[in-house]
Protein backbone atom coordinates (compact mmCIF):
# COMPACT_ATOMS: atom_id res chain seq x y z
CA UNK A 1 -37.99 15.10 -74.31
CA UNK A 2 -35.69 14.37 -71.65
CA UNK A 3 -32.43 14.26 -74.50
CA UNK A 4 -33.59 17.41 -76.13
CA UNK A 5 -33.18 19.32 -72.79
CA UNK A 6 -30.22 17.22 -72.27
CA UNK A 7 -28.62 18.65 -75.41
CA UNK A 8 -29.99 22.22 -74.68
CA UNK A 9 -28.66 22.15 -71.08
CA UNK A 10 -24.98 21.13 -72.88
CA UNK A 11 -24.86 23.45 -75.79
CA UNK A 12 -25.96 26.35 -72.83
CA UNK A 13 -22.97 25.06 -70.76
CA UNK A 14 -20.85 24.72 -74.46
CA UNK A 15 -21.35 28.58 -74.90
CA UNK A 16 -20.87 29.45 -71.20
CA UNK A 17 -17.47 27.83 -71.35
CA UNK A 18 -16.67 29.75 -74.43
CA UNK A 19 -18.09 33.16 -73.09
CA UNK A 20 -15.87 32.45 -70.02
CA UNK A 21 -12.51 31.22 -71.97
CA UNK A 22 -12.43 34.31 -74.35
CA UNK A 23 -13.64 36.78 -71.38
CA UNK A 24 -10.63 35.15 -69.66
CA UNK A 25 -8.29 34.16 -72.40
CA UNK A 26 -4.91 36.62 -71.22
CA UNK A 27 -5.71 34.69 -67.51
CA UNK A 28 -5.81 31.42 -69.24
CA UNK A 29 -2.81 32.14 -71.98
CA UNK A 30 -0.89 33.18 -69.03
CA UNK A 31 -1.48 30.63 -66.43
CA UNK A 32 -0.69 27.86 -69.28
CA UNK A 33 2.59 30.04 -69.76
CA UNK A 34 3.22 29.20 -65.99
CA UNK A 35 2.68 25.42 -66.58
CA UNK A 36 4.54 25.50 -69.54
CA UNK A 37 7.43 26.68 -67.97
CA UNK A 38 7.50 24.76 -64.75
CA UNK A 39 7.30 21.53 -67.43
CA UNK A 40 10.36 22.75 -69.40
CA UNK A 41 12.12 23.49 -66.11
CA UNK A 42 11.46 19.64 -65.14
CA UNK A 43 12.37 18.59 -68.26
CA UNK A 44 16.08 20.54 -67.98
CA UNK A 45 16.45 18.84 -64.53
CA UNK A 46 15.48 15.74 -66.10
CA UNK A 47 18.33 16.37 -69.05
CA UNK A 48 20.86 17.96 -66.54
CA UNK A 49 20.73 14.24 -64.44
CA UNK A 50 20.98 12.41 -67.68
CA UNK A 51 24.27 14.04 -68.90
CA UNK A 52 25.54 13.74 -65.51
CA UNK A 53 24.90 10.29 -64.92
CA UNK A 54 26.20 9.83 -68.82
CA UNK A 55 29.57 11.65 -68.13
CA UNK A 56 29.86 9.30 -65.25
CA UNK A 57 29.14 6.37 -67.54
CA UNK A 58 31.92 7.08 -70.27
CA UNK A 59 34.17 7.93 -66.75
CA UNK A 60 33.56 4.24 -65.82
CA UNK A 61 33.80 3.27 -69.04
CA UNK A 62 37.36 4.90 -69.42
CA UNK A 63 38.82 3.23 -66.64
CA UNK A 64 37.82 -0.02 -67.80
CA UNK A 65 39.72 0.03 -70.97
CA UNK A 66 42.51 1.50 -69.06
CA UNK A 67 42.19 -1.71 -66.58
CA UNK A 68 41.89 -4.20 -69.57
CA UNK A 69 45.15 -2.22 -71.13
CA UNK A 70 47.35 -2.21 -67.92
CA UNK A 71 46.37 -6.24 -67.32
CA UNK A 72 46.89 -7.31 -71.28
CA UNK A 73 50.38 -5.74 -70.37
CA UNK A 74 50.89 -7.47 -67.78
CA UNK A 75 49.46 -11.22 -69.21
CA UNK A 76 51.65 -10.70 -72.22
CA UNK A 77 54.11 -10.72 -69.51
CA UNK A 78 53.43 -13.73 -67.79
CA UNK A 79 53.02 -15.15 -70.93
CA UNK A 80 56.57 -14.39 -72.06
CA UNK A 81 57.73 -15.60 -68.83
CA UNK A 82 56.25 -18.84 -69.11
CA UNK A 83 53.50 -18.67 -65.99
CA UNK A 84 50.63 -20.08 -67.62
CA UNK A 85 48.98 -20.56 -64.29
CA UNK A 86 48.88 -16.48 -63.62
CA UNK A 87 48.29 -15.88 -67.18
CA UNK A 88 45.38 -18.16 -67.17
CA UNK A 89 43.94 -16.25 -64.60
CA UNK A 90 44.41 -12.86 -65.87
CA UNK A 91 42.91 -14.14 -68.91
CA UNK A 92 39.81 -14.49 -67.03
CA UNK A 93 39.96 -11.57 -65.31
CA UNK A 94 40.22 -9.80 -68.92
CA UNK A 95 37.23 -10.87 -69.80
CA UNK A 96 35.01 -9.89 -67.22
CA UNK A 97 36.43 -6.54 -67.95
CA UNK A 98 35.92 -6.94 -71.56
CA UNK A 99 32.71 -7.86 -71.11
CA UNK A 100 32.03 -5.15 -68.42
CA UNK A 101 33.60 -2.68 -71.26
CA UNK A 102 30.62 -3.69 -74.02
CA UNK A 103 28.07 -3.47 -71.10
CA UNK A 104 29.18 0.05 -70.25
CA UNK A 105 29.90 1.30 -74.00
CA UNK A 106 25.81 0.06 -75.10
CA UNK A 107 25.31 2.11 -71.59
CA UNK A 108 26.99 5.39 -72.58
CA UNK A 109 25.50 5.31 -76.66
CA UNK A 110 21.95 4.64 -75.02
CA UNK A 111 22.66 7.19 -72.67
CA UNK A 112 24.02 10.18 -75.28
CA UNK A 113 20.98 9.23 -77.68
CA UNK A 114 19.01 9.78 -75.23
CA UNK A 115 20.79 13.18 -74.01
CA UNK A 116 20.43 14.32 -77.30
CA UNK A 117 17.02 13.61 -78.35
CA UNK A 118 16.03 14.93 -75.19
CA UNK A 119 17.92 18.02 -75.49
CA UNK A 120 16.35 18.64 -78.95
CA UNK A 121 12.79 18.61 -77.22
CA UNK A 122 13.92 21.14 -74.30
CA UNK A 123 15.40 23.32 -76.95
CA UNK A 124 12.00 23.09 -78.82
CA UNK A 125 10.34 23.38 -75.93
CA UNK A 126 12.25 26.59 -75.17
CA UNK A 127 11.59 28.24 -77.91
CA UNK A 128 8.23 27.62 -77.76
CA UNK A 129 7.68 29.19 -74.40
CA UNK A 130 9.81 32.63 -75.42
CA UNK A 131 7.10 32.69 -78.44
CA UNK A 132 4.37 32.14 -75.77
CA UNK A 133 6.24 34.84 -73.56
CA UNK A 134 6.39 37.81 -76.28
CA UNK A 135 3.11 36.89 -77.74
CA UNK A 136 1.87 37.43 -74.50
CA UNK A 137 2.72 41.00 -74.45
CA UNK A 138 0.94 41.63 -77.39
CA UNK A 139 -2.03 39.61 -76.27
CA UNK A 140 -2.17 41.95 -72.80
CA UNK A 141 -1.98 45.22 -75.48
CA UNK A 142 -4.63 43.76 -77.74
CA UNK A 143 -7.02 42.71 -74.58
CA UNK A 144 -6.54 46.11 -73.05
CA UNK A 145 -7.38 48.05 -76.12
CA UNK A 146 -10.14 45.84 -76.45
CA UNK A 147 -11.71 46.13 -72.94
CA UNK A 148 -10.97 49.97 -73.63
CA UNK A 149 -12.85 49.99 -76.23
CA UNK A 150 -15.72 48.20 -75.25
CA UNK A 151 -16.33 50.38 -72.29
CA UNK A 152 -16.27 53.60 -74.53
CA UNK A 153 -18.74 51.72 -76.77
CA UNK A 154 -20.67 51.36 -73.72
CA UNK A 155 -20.07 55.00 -72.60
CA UNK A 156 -20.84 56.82 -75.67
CA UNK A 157 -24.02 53.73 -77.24
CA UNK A 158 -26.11 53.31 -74.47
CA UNK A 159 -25.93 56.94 -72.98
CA UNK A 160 -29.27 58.51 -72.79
CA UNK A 161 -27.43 62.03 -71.54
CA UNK A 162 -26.07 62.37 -75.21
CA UNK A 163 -29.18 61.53 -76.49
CA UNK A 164 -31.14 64.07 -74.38
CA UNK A 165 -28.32 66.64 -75.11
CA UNK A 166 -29.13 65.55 -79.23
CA UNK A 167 -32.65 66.28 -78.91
CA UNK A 168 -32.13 69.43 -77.39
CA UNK A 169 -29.96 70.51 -79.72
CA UNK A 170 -32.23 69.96 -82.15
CA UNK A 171 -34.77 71.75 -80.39
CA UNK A 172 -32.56 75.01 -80.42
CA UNK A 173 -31.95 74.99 -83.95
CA UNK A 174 -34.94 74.29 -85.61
CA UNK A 175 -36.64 77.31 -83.02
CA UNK A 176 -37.89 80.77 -85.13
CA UNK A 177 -35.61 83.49 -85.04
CA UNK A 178 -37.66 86.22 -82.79
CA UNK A 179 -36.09 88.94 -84.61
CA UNK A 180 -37.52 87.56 -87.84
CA UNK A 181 -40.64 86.40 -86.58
CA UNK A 182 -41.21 90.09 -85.12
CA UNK A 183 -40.16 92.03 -88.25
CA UNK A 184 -42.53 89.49 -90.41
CA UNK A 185 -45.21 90.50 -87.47
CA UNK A 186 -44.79 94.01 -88.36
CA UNK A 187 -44.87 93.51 -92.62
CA UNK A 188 -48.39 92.31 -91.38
CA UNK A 189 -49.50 94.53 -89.33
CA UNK A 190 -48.56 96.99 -91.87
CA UNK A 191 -50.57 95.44 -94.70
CA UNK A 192 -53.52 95.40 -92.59
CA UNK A 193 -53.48 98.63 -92.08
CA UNK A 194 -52.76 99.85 -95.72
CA UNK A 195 -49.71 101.44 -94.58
CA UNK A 196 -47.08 100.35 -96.82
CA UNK A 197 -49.64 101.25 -100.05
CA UNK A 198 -50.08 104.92 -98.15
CA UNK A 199 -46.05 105.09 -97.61
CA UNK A 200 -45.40 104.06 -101.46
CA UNK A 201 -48.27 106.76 -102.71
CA UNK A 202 -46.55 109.91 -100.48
CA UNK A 203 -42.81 108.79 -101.59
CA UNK A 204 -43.84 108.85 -105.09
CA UNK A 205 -45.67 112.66 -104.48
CA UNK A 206 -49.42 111.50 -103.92
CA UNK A 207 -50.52 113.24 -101.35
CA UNK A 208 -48.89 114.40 -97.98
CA UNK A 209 -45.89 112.34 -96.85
CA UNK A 210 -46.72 109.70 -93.87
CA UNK A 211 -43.41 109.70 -92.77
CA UNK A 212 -41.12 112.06 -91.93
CA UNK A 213 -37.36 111.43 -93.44
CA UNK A 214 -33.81 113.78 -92.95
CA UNK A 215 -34.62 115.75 -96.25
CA UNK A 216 -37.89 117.53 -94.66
CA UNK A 217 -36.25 118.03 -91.42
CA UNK A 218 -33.15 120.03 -93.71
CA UNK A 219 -35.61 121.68 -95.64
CA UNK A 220 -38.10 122.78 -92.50
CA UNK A 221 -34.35 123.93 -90.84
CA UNK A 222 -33.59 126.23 -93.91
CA UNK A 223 -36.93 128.05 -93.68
CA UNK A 224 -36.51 128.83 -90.36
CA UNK A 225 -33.59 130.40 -90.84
């Protein structure tokens, strides 16, 4: 009993976490953005010391073989002049720098792989974050047309004004026309009383006419005068 509410009470807290991420996924996109950026800025630093402290490697580095080439110059000397003793000891002294020179050239190639994977990543990385940056414009358009919409959906769905206003139009149309309804009224009262029988008879010269029309008035006119 106890796991199955266990579950319920994580899958709940699943889909409240996703209701939450896409309600607030421009926040979200854009405070990753942030973080992104601050980690690419630490990673330039990073690559900024490294080619400084390489360039100041190979520097080092140079001046060794240029100390190993002035003192071979100068032991070939001594050699040529027969000092053995001071030749001896140069030759020592070479070879600390010789060795010093291998230490530093392993030093400097570490060093420039290094540079040079790492500035592969930050240039990755780079990129990355200007896609993250312009598809972030188009994620604000797309989340405000979106939140637009949804609020005219709620507007114009769950209005009960333009339902009201609906029904009333309804109401409106499907009403009688009084005009109608009065001359239909009259067509009735008519045939109850015979009339329109009586009016057909005296038109077609059956007895006296129920109705006067223009061409008696003309006639009675004529008479008179």
């Amino acid at each position: 009993m106890f796991a199955v509410l266990r579950t319920l009470i994580e899958g709940a807290g699943a889909r409240t976490e996703e209701t939450i991420r896409d309600r607030y996924a421009v926040d979200l996109l854009e405070q990753k953005i942030r973080e992104s950026e601050a980690a690419l800025a630490a990673a330039k630093e990073t690559l900024a010391a490294l080619i400084l402290r390489e360039r100041n490697e190979r520097s080092g580095l140079e001046k060794v073989r240029a100390s190993i080439a002035d003192l071979e110059t100068r032991t070939r000397s001594a050699l040529a002049a027969g000092d053995e003793n001071l030749a001896g000891e140069a030759a020592r002294a070479l070879a600390e720098l010789e060795n010093e020179r291998e230490t530093r050239e392993k030093t400097v190639e570490r060093l420039s792989q290094k540079a040079a994977r790492m500035r592969l990543s930050v240039e990755r990385t780079h990129r990355r974050v200007t896609d993250l940056r312009q598809g972030m414009i188009q994620a604000r358009a797309i989340d405000a047309e979106q939140r637009a919409q949804k609020k005219l959906n709620r507007s114009l769905g769950d209005s009960s004004s333009i339902r009201e206003a609906q029904a009333l139009l309804d109401r409106i149309l499907d009403r009688d026309d009084p005009f109608e309804e009065g001359r239909v009224l009259d067509e009735i009262d008519d045939d109850l009383a015979h009339r329109t029988v009586r009016d057909r008879l005296a038109e077609a010269g059956h007895g006296a006419r129920t109705r006067h029309n223009a061409e008696d008035i003309l006639q009675r006119l004529r008479a008179g005068s």
